[in-house]
Every structure is written in C-alpha cells, then in structure tokens.
Protein backbone atom coordinates (compact mmCIF):
# COMPACT_ATOMS: atom_id res chain seq x y z
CA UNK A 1 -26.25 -5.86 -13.97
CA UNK A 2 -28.34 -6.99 -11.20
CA UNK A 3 -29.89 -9.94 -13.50
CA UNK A 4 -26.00 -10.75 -14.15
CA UNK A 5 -25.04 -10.87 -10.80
CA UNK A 6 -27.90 -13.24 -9.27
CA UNK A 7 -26.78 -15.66 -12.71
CA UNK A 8 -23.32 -15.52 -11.84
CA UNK A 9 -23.87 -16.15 -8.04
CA UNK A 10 -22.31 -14.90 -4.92
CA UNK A 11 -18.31 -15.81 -6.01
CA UNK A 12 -18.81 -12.95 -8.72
CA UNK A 13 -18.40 -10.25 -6.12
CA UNK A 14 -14.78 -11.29 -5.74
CA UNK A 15 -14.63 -10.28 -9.49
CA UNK A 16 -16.33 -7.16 -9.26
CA UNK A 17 -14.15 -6.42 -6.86
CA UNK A 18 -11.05 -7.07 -8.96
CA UNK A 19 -12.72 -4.93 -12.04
CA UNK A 20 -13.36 -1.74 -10.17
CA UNK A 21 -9.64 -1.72 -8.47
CA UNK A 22 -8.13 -3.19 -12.14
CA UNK A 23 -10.23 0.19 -13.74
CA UNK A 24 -9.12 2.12 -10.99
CA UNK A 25 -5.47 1.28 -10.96
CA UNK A 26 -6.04 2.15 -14.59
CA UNK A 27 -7.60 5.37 -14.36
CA UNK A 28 -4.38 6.68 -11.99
CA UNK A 29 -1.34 5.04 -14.55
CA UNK A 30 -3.50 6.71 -17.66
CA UNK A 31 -3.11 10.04 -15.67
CA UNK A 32 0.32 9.28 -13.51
CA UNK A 33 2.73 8.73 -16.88
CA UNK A 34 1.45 11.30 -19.61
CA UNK A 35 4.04 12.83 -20.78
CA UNK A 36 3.18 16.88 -19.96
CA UNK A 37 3.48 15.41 -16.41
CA UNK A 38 6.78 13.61 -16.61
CA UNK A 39 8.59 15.42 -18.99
CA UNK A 40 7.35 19.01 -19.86
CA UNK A 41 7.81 20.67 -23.36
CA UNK A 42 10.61 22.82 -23.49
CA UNK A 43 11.67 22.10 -20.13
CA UNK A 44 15.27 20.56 -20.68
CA UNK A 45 16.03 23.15 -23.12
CA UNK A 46 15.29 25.97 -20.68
CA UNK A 47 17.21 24.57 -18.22
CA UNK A 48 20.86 23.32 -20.92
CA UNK A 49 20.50 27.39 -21.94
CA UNK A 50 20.36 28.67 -19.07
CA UNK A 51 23.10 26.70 -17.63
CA UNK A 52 25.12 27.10 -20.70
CA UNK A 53 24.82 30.68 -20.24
CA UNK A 54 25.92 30.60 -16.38
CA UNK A 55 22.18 32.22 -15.24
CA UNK A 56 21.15 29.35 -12.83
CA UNK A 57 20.24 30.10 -9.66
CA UNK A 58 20.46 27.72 -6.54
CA UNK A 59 16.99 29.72 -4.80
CA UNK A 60 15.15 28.88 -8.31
CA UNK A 61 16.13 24.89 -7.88
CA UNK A 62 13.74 23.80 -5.54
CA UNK A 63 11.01 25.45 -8.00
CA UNK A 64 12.04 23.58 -10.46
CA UNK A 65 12.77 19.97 -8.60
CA UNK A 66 8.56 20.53 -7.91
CA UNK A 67 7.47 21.16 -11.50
CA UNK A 68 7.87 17.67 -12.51
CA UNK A 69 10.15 14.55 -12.20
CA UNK A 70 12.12 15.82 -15.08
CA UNK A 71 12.66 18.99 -13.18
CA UNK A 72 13.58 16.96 -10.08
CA UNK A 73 16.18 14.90 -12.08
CA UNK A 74 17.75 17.96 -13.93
CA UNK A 75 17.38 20.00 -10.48
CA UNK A 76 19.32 17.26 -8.78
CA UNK A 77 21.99 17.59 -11.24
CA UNK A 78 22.52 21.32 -10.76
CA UNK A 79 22.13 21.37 -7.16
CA UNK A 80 25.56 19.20 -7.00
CA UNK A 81 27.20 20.86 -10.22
CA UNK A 82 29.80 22.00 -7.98
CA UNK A 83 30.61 18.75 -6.44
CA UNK A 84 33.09 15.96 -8.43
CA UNK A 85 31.31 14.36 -11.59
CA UNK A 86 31.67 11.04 -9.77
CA UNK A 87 29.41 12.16 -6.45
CA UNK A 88 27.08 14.09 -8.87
CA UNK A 89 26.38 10.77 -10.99
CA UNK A 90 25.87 9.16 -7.50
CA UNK A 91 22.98 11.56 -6.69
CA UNK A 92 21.64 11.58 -9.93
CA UNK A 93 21.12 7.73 -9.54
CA UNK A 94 19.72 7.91 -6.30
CA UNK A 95 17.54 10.28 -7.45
CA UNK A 96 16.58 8.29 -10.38
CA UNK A 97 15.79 5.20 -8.51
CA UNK A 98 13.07 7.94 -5.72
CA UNK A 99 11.87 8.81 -9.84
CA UNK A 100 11.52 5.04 -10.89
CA UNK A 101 9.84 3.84 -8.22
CA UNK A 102 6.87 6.51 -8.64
CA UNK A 103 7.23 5.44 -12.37
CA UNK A 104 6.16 2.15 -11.58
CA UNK A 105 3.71 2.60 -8.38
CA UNK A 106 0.87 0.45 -8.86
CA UNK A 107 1.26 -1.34 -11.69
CA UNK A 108 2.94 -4.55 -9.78
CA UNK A 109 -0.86 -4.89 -8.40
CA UNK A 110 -2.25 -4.64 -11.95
CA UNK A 111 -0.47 -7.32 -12.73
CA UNK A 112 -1.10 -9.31 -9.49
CA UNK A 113 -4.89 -8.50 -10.56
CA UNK A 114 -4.39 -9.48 -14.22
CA UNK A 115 -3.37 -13.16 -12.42
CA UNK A 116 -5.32 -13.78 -9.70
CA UNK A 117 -8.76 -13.08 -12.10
CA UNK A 118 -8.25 -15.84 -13.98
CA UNK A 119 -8.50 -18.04 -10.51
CA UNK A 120 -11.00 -16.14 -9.16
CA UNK A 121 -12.94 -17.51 -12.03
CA UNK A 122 -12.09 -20.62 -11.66
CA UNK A 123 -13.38 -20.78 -7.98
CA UNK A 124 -16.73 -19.61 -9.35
CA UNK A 125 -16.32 -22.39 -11.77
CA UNK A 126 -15.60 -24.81 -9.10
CA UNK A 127 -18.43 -23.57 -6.97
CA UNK A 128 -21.10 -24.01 -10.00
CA UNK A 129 -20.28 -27.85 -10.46
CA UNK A 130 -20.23 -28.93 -6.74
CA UNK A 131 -23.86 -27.03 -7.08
CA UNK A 132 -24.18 -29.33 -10.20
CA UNK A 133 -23.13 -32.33 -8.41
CA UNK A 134 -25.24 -31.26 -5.34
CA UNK A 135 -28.67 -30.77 -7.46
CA UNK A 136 -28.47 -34.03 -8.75
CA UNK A 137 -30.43 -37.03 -8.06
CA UNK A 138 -30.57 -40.48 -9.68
CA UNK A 139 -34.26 -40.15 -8.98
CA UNK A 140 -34.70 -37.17 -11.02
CA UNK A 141 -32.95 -34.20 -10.68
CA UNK A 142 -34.21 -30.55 -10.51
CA UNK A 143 -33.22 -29.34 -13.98
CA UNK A 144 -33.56 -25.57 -12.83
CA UNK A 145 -30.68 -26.17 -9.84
CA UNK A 146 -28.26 -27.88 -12.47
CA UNK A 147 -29.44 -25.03 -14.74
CA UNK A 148 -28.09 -22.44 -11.86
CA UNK A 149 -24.96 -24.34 -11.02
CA UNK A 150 -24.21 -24.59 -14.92
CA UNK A 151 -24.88 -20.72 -15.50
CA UNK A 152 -22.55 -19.80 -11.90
CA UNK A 153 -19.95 -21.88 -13.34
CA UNK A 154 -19.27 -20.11 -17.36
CA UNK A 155 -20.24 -16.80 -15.62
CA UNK A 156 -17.32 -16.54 -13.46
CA UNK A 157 -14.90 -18.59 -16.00
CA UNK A 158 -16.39 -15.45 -18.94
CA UNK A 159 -15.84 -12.59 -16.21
CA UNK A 160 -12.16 -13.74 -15.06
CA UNK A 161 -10.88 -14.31 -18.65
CA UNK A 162 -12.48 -10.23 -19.03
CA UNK A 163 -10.96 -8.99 -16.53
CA UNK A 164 -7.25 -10.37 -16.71
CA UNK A 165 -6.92 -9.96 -20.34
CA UNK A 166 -7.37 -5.97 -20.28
CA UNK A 167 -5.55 -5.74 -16.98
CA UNK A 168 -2.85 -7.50 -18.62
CA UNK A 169 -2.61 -5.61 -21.44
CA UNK A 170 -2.87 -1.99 -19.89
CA UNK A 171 0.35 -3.84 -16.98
CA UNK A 172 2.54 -4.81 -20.13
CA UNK A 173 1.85 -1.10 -21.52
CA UNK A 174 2.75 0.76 -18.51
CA UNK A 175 5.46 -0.99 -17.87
CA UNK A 176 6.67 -0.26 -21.50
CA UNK A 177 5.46 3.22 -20.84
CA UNK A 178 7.51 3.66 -17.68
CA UNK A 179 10.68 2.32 -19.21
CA UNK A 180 10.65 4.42 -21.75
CA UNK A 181 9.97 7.51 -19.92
CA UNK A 182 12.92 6.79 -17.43
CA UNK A 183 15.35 6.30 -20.34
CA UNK A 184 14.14 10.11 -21.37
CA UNK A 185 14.87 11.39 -18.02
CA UNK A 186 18.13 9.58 -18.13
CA UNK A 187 19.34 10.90 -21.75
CA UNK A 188 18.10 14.41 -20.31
CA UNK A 189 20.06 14.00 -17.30
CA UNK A 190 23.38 12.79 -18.84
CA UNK A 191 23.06 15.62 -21.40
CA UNK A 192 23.44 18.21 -18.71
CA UNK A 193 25.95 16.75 -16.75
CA UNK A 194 28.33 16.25 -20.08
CA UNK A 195 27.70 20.08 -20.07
CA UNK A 196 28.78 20.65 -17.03
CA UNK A 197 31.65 18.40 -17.55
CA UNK A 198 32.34 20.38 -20.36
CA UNK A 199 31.90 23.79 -18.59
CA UNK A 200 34.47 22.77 -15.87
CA UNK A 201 37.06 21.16 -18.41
C-alpha cells in the first residue's frame, strides 16, 4: 500500500479519501435497508388481525411506530383511524415522505462520490504530465523523473475509474432498493386503511 501510494504521488490521498467514505457510505446503506429492518416478517399481518378484530390499543401504538418504519407507517394509520379517510391519507403521506427521506439518507453523496472520482483522477493525471513536462530537457532529460510523472499520472486515472465504478453501482442499487421498499410500505399502508374504510362503511 505504502509502495502504491509513493507511485501514485501525493493527489492519491484525495482518492483514498473518497474510497474509505464511498466503503463507508456503503457499509451503513448495506445495513440501513435490509429488509428485517424496514419491513419485519409478520408484522403487517399482526397488525390487519388485530385491527380486523377491534383489539388495537392506542397505549400499544407508540411501541409499535418504534419497531420499525413499517410499524411507524401502519402506527400512523391507526393513530388517526378515527379521523376522516381524507386527513388520515394526509398523515400517512407526511409520514411517508419523514420514512423516504431516511430511505434515501446518504446515498445522494454516493453518488456525488461515484462522480467526483473520476475527476479526482484526472487531477492526478494532470499533475503527472506537468511533472512530465517539468522533467524534461532538450539536453537530456532525467528518465527516472518522466518515469515518476508517467507512473502519478495512470495511477490516479486506474484508482478514480475503481472507485466510481463500484460507488456507482452500489448508488443505482440503493436507490432501486429504496424505491422498492417504499412501494411495500405504501401497499401495506393502503391495505389497512381500505380496512378501516371498510370497518367504518
């Protein structure tokens, strides 16, 4: 790594940089949008029984809007199933928008790292040919300083085009991955409320 990093010169900290925060930013999506954390097993039927059954209970609701976003959604429902279908769709949304936005934390900046790589590696790649153009010398240039400059220049170009490509795979994924989670939360969320509708027609 060391050996790397003296070939690659001094602009391939801003890289390093980039990879630890890209793996990091990673690390916390990988974890932030499994599904046992977003949408438990068995949670939405638990909660359409008991509510087709008449057993929920307003002092169990706040237990269940902090067992998971799904339980915040469905919680968020059932906390305003007395109030008109129209202001309980209204709360549902807002709460779906709180739910959405933790859905996507993050991966905005993977993608702003996924871009900015790329350039980053081209400023190493600028910064090995002015040492290029710098070590040379009609009279006879140092071969080992055009050597260096040539070695800074396709190190940085190699580690930007690594960095972005995986960053920019894992940002198109989560963003797939938090789409489709919010549509679940939505179809579980306009199942109960048609019960309720149901229940009150």
């Amino acid at each position: 790594m060391l050996t790397l990093i003296h070939a690659a010169g001094w602009p391939v900290w801003f890289l390093l940089a980039c990879s630890i925060l890209a793996l990091g930013l990673i690390l916390e999506r990988l974890l932030a949008l499994r599904s046992k954390r977003i949408l438990p097993d068995g949670l939405a039927r638990q909660i359409t029984e008991l509510t087709a059954q008449n057993r929920i209970q307003d002092e169990s609701l706040a237990r269940l809007y902090d067992n998971s976003p799904l339980g915040r959604v469905l919680a968020t429902v059932l906390s305003n199933r007395h109030q008109p279908a129209a202001v309980r769709e209204a709360a549902v949304e807002a709460q779906g928008r709180e739910v959405s936005y933790q859905l996507n934390k993050y991966i905005p900046a993977l993608g702003t790292l996924a871009v900015i790589a790329p350039l980053l590696g081209l400023f190493g790649t600028v910064i090995g040919m002015i040492d290029i153009f710098a070590a040379y010398d009609p009279s006879g240039a140092d071969p080992s300083l055009i050597a260096r400059g040539i070695s800074v220049a396709l190190y940085n170009t190699a580690l930007g085009i690594l960095i972005a490509v995986p960053a920019m795979i894992f940002h198109r994924y989560f963003r797939s991955r938090a789409d489709y989670l919010l549509h679940c939360l939505e179809c579980e969320a306009g199942a109960l409320n048609r019960l309720l509708i149901q229940r009150a027609g």
